[in-house]
N, C-alpha and C. Protein backbone atom coordinates (compact mmCIF):
# COMPACT_ATOMS: atom_id res chain seq x y z
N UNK A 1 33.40 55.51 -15.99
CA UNK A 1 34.44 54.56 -15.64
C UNK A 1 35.03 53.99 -16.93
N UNK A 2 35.99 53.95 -16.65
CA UNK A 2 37.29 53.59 -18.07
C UNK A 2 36.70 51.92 -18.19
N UNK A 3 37.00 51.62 -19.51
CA UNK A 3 36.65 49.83 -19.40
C UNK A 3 37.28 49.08 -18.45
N UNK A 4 38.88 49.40 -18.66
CA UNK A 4 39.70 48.77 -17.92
C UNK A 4 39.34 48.75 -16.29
N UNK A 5 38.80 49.89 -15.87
CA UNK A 5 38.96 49.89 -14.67
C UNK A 5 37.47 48.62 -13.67
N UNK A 6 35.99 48.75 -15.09
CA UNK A 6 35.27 47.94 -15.09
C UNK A 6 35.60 46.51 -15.45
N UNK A 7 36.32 46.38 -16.19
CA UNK A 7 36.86 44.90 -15.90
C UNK A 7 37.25 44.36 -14.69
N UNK A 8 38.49 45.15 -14.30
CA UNK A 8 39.25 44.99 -12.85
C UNK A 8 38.21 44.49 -11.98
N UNK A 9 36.92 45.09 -11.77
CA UNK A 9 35.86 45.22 -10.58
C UNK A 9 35.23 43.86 -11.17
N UNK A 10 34.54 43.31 -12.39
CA UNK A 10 34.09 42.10 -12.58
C UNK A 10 35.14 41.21 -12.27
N UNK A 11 36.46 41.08 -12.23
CA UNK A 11 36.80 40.12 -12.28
C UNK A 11 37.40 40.06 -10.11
N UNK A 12 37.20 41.25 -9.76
CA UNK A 12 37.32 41.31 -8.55
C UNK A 12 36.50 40.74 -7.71
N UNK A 13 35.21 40.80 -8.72
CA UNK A 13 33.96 40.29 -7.78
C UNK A 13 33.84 38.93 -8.36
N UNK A 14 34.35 38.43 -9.54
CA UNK A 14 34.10 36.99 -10.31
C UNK A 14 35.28 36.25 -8.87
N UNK A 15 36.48 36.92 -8.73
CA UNK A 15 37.34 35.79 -7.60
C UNK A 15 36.64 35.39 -6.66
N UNK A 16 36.08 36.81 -6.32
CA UNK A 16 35.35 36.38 -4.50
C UNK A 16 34.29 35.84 -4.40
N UNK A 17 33.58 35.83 -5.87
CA UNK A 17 32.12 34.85 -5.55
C UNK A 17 32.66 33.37 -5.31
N UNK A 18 33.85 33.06 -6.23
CA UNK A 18 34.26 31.60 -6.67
C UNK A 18 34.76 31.51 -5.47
N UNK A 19 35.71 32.21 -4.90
CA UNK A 19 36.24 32.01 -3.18
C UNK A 19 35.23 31.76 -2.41
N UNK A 20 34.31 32.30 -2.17
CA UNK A 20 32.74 32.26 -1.46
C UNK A 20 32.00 31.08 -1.25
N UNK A 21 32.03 30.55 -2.31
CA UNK A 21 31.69 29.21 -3.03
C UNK A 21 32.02 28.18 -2.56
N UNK A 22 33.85 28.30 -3.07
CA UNK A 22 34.75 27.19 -2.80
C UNK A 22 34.82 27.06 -1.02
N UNK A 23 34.50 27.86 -0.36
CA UNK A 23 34.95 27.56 1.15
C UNK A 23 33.92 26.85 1.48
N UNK A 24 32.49 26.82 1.00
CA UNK A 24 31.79 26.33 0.97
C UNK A 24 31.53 24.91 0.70
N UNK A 25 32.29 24.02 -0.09
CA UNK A 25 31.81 23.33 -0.08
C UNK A 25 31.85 22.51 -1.78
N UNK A 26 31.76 23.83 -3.05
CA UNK A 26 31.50 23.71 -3.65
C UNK A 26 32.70 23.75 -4.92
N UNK A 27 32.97 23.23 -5.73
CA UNK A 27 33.84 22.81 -6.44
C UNK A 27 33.74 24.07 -8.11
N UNK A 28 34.38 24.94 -8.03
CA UNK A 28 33.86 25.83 -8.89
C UNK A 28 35.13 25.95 -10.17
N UNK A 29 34.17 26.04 -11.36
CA UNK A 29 35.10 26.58 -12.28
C UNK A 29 34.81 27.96 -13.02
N UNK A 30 36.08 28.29 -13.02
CA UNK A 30 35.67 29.58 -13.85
C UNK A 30 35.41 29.85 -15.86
N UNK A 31 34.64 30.42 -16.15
CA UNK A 31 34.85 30.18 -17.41
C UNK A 31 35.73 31.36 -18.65
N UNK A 32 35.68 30.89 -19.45
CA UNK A 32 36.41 32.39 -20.17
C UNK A 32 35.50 33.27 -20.03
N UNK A 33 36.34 34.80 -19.52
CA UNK A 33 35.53 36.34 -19.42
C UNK A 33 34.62 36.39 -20.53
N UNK A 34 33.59 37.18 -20.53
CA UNK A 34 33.06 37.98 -22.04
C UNK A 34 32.53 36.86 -22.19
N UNK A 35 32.58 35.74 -22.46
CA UNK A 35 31.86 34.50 -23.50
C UNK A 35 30.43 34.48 -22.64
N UNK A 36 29.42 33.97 -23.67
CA UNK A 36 27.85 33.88 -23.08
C UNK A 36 27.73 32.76 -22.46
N UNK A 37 27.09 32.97 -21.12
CA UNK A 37 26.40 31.75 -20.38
C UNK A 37 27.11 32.08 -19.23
N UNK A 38 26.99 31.30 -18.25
CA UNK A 38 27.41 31.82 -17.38
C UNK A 38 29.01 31.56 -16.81
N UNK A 39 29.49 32.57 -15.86
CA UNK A 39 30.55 32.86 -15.22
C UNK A 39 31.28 32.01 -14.94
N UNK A 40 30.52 31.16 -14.23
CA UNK A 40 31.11 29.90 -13.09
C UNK A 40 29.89 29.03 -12.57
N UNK A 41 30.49 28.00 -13.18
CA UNK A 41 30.33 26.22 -12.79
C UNK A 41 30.42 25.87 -11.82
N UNK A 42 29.33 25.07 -11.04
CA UNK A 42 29.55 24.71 -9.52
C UNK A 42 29.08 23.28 -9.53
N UNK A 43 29.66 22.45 -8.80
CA UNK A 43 29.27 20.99 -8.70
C UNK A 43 29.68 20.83 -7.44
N UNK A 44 28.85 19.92 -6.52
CA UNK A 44 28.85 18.57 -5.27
C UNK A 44 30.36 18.08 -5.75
N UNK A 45 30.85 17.55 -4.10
CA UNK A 45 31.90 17.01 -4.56
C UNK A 45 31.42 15.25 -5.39
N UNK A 46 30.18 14.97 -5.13
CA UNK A 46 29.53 13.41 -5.66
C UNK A 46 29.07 14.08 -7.08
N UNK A 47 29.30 15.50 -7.81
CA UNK A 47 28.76 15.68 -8.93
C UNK A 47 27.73 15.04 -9.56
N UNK A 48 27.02 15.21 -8.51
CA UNK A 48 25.08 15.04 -8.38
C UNK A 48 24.46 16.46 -8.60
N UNK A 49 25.21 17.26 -8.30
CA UNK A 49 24.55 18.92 -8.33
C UNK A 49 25.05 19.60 -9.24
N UNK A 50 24.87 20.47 -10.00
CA UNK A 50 25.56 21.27 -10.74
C UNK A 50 24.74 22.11 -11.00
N UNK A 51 24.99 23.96 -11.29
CA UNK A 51 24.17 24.78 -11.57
C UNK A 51 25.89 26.15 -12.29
N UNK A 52 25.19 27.13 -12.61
CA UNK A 52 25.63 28.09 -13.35
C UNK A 52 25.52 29.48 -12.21
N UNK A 53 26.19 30.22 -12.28
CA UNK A 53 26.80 31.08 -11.94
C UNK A 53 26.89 32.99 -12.73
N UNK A 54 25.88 33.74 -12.65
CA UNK A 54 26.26 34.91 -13.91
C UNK A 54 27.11 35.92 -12.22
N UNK A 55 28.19 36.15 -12.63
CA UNK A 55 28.85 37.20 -11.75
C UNK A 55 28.91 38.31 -12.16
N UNK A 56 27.98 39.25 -11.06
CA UNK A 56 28.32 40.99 -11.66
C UNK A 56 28.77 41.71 -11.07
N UNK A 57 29.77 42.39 -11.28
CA UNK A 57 30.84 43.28 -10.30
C UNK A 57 30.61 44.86 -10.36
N UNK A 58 30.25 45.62 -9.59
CA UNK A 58 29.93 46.82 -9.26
C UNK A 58 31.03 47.74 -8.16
N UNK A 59 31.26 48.85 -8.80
CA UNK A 59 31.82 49.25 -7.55
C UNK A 59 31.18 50.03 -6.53
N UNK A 60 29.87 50.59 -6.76
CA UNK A 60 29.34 50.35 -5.99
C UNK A 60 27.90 50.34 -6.02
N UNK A 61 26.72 50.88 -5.30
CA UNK A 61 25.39 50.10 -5.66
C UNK A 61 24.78 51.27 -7.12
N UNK A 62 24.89 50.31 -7.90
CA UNK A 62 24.64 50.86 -9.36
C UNK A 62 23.58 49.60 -9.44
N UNK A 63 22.68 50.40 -11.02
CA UNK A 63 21.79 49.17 -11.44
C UNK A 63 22.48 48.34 -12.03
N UNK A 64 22.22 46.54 -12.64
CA UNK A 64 23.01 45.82 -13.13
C UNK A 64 22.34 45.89 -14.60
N UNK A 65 22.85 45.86 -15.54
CA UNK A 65 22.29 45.55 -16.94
C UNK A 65 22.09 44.16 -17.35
N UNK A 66 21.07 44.19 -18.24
CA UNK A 66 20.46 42.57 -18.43
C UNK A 66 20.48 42.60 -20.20
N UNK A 67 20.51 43.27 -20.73
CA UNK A 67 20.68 43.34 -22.30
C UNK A 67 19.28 43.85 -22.54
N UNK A 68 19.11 42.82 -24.05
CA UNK A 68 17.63 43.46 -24.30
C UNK A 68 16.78 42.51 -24.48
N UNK A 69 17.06 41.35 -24.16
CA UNK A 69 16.03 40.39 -24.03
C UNK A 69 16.16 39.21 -22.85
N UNK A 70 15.03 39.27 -22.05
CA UNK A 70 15.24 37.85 -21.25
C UNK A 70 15.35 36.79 -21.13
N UNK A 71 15.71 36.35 -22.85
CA UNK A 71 15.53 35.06 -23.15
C UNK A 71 16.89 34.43 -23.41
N UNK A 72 17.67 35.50 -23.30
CA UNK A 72 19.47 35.39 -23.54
C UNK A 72 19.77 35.04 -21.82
N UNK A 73 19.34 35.54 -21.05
CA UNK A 73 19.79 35.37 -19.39
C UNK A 73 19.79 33.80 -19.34
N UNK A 74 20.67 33.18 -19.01
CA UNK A 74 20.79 31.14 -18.81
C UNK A 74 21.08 30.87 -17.57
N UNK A 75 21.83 31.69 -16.67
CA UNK A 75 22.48 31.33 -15.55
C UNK A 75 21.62 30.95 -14.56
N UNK A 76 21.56 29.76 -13.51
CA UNK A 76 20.92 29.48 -12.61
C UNK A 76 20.25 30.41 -11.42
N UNK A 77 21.89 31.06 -11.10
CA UNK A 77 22.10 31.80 -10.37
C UNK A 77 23.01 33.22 -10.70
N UNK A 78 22.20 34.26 -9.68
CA UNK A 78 23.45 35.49 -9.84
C UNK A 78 23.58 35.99 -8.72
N UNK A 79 25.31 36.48 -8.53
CA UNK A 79 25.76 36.70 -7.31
C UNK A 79 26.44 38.89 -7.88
N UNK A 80 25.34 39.40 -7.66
CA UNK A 80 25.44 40.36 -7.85
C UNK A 80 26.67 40.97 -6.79
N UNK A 81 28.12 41.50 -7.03
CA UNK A 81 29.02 42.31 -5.86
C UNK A 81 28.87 43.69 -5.91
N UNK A 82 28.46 44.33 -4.88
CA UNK A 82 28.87 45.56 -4.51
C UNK A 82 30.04 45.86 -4.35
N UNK A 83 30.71 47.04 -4.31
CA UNK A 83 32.08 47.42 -3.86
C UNK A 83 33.28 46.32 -3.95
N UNK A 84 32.79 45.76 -4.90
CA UNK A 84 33.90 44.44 -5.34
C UNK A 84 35.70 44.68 -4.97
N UNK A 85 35.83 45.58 -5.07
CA UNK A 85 37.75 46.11 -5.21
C UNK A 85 37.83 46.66 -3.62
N UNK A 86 36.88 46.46 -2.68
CA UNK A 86 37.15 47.18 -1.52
C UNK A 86 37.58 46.08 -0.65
N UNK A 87 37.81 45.97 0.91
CA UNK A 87 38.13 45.09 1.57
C UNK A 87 36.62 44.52 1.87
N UNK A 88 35.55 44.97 2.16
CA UNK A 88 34.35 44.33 2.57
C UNK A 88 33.30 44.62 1.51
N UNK A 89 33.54 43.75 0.51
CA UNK A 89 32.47 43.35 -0.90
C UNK A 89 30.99 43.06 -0.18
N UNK A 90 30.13 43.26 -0.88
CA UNK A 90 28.36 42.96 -0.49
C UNK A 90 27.94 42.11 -1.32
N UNK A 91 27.62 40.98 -1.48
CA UNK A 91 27.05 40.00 -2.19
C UNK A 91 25.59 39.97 -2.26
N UNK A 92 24.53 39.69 -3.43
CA UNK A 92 23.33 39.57 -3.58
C UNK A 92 22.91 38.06 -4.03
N UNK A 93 22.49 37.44 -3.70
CA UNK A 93 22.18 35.62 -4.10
C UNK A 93 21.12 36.16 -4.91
N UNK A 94 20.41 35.86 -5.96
CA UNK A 94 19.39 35.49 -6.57
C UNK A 94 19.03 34.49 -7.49
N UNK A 95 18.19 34.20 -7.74
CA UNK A 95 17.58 33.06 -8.57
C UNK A 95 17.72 33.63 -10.26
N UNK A 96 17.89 32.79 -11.08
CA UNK A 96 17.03 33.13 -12.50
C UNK A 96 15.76 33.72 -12.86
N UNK A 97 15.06 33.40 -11.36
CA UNK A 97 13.75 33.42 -11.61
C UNK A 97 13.61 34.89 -10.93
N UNK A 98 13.90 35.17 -9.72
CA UNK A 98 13.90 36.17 -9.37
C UNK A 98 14.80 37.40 -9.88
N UNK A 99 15.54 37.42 -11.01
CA UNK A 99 15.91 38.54 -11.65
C UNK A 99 15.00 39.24 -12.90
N UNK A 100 14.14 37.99 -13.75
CA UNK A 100 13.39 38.19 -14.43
C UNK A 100 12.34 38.98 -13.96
N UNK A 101 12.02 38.42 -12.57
CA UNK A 101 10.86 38.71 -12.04
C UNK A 101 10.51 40.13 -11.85
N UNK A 102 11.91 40.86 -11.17
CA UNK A 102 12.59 41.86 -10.48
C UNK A 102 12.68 43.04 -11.68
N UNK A 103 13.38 42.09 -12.58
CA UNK A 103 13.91 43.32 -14.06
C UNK A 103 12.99 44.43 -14.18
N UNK A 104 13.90 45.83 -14.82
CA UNK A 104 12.58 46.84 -15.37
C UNK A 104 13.39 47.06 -16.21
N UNK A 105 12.48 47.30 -17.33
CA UNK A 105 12.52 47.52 -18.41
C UNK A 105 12.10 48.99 -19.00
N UNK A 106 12.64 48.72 -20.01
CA UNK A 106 12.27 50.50 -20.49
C UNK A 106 11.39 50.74 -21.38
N UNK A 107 11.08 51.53 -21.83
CA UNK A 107 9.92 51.27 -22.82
C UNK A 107 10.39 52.25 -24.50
N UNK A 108 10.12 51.10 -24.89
CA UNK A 108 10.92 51.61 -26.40
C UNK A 108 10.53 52.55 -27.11
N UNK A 109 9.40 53.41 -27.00
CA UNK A 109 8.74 54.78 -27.63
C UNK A 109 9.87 55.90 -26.57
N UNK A 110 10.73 55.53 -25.84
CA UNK A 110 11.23 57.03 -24.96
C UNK A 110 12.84 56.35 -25.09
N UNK A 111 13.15 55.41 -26.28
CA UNK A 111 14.35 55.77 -26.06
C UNK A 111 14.91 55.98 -27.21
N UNK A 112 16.05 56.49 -27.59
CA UNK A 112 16.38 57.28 -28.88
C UNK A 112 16.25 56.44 -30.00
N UNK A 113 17.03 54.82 -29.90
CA UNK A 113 17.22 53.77 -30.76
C UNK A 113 15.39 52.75 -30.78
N UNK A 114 14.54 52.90 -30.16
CA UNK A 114 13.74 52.21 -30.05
C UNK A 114 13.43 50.92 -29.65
N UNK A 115 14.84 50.74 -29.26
CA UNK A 115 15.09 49.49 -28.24
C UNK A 115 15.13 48.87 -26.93
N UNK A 116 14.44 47.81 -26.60
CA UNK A 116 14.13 47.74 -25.06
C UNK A 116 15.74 47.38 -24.72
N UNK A 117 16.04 47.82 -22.76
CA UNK A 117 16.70 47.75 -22.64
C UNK A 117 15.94 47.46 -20.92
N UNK A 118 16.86 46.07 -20.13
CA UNK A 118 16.28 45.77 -19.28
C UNK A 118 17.58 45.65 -18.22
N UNK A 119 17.13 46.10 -16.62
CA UNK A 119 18.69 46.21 -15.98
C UNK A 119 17.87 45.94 -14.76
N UNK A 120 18.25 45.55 -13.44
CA UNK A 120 17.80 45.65 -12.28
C UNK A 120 18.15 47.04 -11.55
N UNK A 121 17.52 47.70 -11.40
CA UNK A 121 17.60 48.65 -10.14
C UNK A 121 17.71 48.14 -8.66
N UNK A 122 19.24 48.93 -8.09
CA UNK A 122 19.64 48.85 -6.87
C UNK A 122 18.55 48.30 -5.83
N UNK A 123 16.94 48.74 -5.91
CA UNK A 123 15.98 48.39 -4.52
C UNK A 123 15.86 47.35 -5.02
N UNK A 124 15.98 46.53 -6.18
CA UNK A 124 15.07 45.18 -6.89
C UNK A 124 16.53 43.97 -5.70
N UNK A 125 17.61 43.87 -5.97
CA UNK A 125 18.54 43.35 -6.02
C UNK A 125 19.31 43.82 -4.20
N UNK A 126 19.05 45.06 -3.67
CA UNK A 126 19.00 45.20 -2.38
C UNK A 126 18.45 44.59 -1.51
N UNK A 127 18.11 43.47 -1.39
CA UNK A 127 17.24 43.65 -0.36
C UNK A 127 17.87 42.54 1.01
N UNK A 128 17.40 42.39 2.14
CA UNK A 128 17.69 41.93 3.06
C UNK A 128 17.65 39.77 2.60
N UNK A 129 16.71 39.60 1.86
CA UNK A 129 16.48 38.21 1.46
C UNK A 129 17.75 37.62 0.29
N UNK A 130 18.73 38.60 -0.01
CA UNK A 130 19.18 38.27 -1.39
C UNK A 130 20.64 38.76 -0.62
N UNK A 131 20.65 39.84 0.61
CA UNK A 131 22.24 40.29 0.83
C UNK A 131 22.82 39.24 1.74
N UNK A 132 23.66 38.72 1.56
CA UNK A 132 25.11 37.61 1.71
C UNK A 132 24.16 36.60 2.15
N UNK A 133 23.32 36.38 0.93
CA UNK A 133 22.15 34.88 1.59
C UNK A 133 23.03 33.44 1.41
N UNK A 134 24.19 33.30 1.27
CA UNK A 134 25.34 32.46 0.72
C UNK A 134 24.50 31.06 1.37
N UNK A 135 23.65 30.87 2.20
CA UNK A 135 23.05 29.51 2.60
C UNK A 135 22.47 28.92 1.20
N UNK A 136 21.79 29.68 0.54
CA UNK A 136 21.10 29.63 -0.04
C UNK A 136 21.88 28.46 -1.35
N UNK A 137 23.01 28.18 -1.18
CA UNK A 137 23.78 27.37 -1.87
C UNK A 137 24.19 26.02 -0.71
N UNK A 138 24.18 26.62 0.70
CA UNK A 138 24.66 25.84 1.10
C UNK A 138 24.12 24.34 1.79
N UNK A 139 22.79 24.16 1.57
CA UNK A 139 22.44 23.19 2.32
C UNK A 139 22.72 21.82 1.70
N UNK A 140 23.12 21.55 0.06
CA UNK A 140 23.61 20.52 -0.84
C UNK A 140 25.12 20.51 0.10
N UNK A 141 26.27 21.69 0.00
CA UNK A 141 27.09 20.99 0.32
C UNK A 141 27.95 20.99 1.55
N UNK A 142 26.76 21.44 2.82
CA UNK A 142 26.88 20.87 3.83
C UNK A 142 26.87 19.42 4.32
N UNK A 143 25.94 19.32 3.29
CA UNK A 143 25.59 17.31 3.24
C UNK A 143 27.11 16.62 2.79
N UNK A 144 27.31 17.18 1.87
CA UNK A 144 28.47 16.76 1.39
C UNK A 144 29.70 16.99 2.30
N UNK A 145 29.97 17.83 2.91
CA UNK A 145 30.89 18.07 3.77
C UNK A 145 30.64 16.90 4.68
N UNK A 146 29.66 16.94 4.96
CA UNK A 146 29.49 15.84 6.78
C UNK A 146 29.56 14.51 6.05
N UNK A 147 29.75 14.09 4.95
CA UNK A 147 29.59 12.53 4.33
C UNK A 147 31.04 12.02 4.83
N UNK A 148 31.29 10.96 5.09
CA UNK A 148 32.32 10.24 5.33
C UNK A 148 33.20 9.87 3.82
N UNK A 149 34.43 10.17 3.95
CA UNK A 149 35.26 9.78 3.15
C UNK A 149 35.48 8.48 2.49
């Protein structure tokens, strides 16, 4: 896949997480592409809550890449998209904690440069607990929704 055409798909899947979000409840910003940390900013409308956002856009179920160390990953949360550029995108919710957990890694004696290199595989990030778990954000700003003006 051409870069260009991998951009298109991150930033296809960066709209619809933030759309996802925002219908929700949740007040999102986006940040500049490429820069480290995460994607998108989410806050309560009482900006009592706030957490981070890493968005990864796939076109379709491919592994996601994590770099080469786990100590660079910051984002709270990641909203892994499947088929991002299609009409019916697949969303994955996960934790910080559960991508680390999940990650495989390679082992640096079998690869040419000798460098670890760590990505989630499709079954880690598939699964029924993580596909369109979008609650999983939502019980802060349901509260917030039902609060009186």
């Amino acid at each position: 896949m051409d870069v260009k055409s991998s951009q298109v798909t991150g930033n296809a899947a960066l709209h619809y997480a933030a759309w996802q979000l925002s219908r929700r409840g949740w007040n999102v910003l986006m940040t500049a592409r490429n820069s480290k940390g995460s994607d998108l900013y989410c806050a309560n409308d009482a900006e009592t809550v706030f957490f981070g956002v890493q968005s990864k856009g796939l076109a379709k179920r491919d592994p996601v890449g994590l770099g080469g160390s786990l100590d660079n990953l910051r984002s709270d949360w990641w909203i892994i998209t499947i088929k991002a550029k299609t009409d019916a995108p697949v969303c994955y919710i996960m934790t910080l904690e559960e991508v680390k957990a999940l990650c495989h890694r390679s082992d640096p004696a079998k690869t040419i440069n000798g460098k670890v290199s760590m990505w989630l595989q499709p079954t880690a990030y598939d699964r029924p607990e993580f596909r369109e778990a979008w609650h999983r954000f939502g019980v802060v700003a349901e509260a917030d929704l039902a609060a009186p003006a």
